[in-house]
N, C-alpha and C. Protein backbone atom coordinates (compact mmCIF):
# COMPACT_ATOMS: atom_id res chain seq x y z
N UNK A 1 159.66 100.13 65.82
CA UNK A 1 160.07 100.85 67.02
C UNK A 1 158.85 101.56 67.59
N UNK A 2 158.50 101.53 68.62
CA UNK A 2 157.41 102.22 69.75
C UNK A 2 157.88 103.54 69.80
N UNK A 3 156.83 104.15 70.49
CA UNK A 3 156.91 105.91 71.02
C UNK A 3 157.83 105.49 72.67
N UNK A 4 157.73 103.81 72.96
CA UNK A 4 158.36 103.90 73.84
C UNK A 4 159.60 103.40 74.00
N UNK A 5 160.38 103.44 73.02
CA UNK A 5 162.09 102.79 72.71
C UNK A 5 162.79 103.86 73.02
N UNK A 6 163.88 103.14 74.14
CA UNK A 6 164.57 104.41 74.59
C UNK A 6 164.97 105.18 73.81
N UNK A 7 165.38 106.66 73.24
CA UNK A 7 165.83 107.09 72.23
C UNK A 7 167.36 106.96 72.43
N UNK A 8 168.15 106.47 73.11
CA UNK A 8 169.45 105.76 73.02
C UNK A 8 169.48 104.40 72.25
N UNK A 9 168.99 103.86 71.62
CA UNK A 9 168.50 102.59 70.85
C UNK A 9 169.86 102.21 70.25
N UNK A 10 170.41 103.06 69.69
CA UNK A 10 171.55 102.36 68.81
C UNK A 10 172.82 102.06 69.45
N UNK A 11 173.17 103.13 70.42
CA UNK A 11 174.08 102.75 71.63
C UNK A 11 173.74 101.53 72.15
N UNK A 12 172.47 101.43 72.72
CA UNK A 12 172.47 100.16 73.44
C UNK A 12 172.56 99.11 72.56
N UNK A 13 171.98 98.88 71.32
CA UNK A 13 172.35 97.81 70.64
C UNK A 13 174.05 97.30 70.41
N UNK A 14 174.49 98.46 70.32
CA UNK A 14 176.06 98.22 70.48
C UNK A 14 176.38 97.55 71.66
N UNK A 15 176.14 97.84 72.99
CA UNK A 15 176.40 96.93 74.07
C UNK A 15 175.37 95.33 74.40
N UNK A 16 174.14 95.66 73.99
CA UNK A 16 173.69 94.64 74.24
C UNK A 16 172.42 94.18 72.80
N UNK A 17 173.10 93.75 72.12
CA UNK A 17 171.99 93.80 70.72
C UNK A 17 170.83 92.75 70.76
N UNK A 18 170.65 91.94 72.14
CA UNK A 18 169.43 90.96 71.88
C UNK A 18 168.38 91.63 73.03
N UNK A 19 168.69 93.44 73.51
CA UNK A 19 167.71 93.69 74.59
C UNK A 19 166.76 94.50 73.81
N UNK A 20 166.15 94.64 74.08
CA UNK A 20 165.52 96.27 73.50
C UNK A 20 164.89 97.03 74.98
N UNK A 21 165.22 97.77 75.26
CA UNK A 21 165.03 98.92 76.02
C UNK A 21 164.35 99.69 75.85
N UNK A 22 163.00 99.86 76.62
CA UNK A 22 161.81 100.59 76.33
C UNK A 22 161.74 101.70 77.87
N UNK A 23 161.38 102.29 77.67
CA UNK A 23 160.16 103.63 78.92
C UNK A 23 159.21 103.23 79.20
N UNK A 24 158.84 102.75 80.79
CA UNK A 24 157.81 102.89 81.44
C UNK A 24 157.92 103.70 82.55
N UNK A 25 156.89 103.55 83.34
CA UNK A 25 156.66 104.27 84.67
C UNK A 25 157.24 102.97 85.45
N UNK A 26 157.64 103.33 86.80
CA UNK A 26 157.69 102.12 87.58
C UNK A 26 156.64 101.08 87.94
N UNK A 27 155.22 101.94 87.89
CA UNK A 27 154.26 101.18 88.05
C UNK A 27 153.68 100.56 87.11
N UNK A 28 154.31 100.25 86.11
CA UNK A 28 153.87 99.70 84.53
C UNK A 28 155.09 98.81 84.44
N UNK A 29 156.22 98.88 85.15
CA UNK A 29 157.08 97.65 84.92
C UNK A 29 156.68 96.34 85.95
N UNK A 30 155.59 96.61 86.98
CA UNK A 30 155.98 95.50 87.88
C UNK A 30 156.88 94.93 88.49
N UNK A 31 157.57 96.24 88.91
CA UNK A 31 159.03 95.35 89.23
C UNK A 31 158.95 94.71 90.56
N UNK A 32 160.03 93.72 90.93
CA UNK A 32 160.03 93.38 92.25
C UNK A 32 159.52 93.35 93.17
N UNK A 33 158.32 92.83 94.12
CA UNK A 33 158.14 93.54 95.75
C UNK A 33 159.31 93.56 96.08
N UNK A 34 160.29 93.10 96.36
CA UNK A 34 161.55 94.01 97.32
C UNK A 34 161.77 94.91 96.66
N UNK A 35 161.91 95.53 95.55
CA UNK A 35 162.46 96.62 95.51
C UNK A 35 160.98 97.60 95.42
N UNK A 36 159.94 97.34 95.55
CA UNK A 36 158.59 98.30 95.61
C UNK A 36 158.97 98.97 97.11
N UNK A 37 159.18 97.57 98.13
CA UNK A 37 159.57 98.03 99.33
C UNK A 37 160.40 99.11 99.44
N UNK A 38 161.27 99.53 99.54
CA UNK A 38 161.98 100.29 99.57
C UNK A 38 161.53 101.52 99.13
N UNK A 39 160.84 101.73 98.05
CA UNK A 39 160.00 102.71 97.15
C UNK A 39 158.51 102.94 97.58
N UNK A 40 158.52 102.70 98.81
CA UNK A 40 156.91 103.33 99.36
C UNK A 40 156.89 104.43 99.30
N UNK A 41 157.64 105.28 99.38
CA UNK A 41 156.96 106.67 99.78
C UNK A 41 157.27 107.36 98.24
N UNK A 42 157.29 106.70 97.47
CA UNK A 42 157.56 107.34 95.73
C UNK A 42 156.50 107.35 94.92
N UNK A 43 156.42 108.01 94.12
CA UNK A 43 154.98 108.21 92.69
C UNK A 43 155.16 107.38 91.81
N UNK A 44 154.67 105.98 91.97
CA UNK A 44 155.81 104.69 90.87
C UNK A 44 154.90 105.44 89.70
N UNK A 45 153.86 106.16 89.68
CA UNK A 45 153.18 106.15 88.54
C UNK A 45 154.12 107.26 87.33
N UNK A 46 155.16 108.09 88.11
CA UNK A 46 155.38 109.14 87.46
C UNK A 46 156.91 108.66 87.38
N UNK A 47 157.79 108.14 88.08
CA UNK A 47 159.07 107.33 88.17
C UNK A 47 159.31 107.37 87.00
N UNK A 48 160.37 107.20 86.26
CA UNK A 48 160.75 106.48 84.91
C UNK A 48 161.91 105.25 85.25
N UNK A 49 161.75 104.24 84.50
CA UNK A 49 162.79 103.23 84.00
C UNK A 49 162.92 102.82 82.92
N UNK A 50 164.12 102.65 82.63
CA UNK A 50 164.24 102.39 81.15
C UNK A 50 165.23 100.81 81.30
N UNK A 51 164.22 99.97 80.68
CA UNK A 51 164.88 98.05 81.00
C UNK A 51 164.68 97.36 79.36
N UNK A 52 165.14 96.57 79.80
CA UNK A 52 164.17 95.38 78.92
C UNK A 52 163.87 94.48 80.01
N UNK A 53 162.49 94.44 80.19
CA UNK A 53 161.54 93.80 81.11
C UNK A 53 161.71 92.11 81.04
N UNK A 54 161.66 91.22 79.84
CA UNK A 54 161.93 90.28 79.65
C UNK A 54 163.21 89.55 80.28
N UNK A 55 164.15 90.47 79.93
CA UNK A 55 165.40 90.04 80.97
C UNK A 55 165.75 90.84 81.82
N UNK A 56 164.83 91.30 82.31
CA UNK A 56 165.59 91.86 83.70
C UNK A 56 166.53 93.21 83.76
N UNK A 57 167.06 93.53 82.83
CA UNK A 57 168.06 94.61 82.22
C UNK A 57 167.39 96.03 82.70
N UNK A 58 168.12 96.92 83.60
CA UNK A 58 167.45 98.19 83.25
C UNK A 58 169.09 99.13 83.24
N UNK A 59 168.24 99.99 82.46
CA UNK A 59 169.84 101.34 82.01
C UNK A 59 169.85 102.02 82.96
N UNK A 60 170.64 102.12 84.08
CA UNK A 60 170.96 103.20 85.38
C UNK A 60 170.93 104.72 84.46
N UNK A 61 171.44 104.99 83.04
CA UNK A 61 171.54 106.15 82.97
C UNK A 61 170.00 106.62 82.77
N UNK A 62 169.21 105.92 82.46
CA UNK A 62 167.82 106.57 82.07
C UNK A 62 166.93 106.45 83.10
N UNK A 63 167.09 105.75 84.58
CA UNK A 63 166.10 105.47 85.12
C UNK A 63 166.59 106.39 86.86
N UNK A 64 165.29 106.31 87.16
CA UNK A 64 165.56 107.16 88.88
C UNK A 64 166.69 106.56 89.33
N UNK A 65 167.28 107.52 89.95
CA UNK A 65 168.96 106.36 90.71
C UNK A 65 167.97 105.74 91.90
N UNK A 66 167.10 106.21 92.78
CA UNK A 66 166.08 105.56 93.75
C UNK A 66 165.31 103.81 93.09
N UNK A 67 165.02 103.92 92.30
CA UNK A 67 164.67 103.23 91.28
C UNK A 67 165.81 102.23 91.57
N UNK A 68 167.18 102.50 90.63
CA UNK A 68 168.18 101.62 90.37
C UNK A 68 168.93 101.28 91.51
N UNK A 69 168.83 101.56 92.70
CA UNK A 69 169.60 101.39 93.87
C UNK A 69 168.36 99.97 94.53
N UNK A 70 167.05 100.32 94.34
CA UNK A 70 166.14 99.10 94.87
C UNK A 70 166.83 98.22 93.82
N UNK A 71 166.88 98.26 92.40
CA UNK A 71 166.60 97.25 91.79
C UNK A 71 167.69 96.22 91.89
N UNK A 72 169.02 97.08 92.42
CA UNK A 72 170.25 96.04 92.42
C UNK A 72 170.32 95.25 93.60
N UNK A 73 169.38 95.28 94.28
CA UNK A 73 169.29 94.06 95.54
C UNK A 73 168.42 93.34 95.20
N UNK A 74 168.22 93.16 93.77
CA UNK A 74 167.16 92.47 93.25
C UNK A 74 168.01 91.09 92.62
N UNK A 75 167.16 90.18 91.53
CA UNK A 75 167.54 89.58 90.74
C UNK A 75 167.86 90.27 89.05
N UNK A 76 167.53 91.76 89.65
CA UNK A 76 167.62 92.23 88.31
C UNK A 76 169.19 92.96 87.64
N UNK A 77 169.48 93.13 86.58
CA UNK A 77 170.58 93.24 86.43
C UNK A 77 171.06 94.72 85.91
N UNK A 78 171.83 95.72 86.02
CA UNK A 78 171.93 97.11 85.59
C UNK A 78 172.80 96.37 83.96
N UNK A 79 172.49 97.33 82.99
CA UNK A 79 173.15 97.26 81.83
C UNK A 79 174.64 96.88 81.60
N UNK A 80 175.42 97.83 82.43
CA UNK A 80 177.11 97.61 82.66
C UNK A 80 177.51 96.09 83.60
N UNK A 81 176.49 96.16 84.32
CA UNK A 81 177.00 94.50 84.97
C UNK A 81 176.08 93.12 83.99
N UNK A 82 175.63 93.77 83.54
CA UNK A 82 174.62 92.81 82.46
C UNK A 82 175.52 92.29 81.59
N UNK A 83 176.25 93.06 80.77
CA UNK A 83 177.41 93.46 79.47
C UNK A 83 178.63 92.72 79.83
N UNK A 84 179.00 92.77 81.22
CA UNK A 84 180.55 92.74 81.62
C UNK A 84 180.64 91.27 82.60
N UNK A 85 179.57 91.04 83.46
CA UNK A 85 179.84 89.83 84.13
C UNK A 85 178.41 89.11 84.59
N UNK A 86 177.50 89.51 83.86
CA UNK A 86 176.52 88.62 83.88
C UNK A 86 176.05 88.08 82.56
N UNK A 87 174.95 87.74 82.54
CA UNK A 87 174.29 86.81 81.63
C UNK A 87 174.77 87.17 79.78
N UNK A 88 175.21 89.11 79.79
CA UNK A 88 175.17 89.56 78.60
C UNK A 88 176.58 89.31 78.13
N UNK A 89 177.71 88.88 79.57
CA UNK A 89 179.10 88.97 79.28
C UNK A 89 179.87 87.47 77.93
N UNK A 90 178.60 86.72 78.26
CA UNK A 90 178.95 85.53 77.08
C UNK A 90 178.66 85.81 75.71
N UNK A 91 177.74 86.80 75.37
CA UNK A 91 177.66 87.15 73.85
C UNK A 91 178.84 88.24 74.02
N UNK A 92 179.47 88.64 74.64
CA UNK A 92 180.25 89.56 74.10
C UNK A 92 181.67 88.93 73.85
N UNK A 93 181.77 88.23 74.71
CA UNK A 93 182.82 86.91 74.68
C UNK A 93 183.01 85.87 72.78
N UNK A 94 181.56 86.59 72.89
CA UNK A 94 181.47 85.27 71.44
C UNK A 94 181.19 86.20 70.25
N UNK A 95 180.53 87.62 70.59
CA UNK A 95 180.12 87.99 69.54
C UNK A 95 181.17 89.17 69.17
């Protein structure tokens, strides 16, 4: 485990056990140009999000709601719609 694993770790494994969810700045996730757009006039350096970068996943409860409002016009997915009717809703189906 990193200095940067969300310290909610075990919760989230309960909802989604193949993510791991780390802390960056916005400007250390690379997220999106559309959703950078939206976020011009913000400090991506000081921002927080908390995702798993690999898939796309970020936790609305840990990250700027400014942040999570760009990211859902994205391809990216918030945790609760991740879990319930996207990509995460078939392991829960099975697991």
């Amino acid at each position: 485990m990193s200095s940067r694993t969300c310290p909610d770790w075990p919760q989230l494994m309960e909802l989604a056990p193949d993510l791991q969810f780390k802390h960056y700045t916005v400007a250390e996730a690379r997220l999106p140009s559309d959703s950078l757009v939206t976020l011009a006039d913000f400090p991506l350096g000081d921002v927080a999000i908390c995702c798993d970068l690999e898939h796309n996943v970020f936790n609305a409860e840990h990250t700027d709601p400014k942040v999570a409002v760009a990211l859902r016009a994205t391809h990216w997915f918030e945790l609760a719609e991740w879990s319930t009717t996207g990509p995460g809703a078939a392991y829960r189906a099975t697991g």
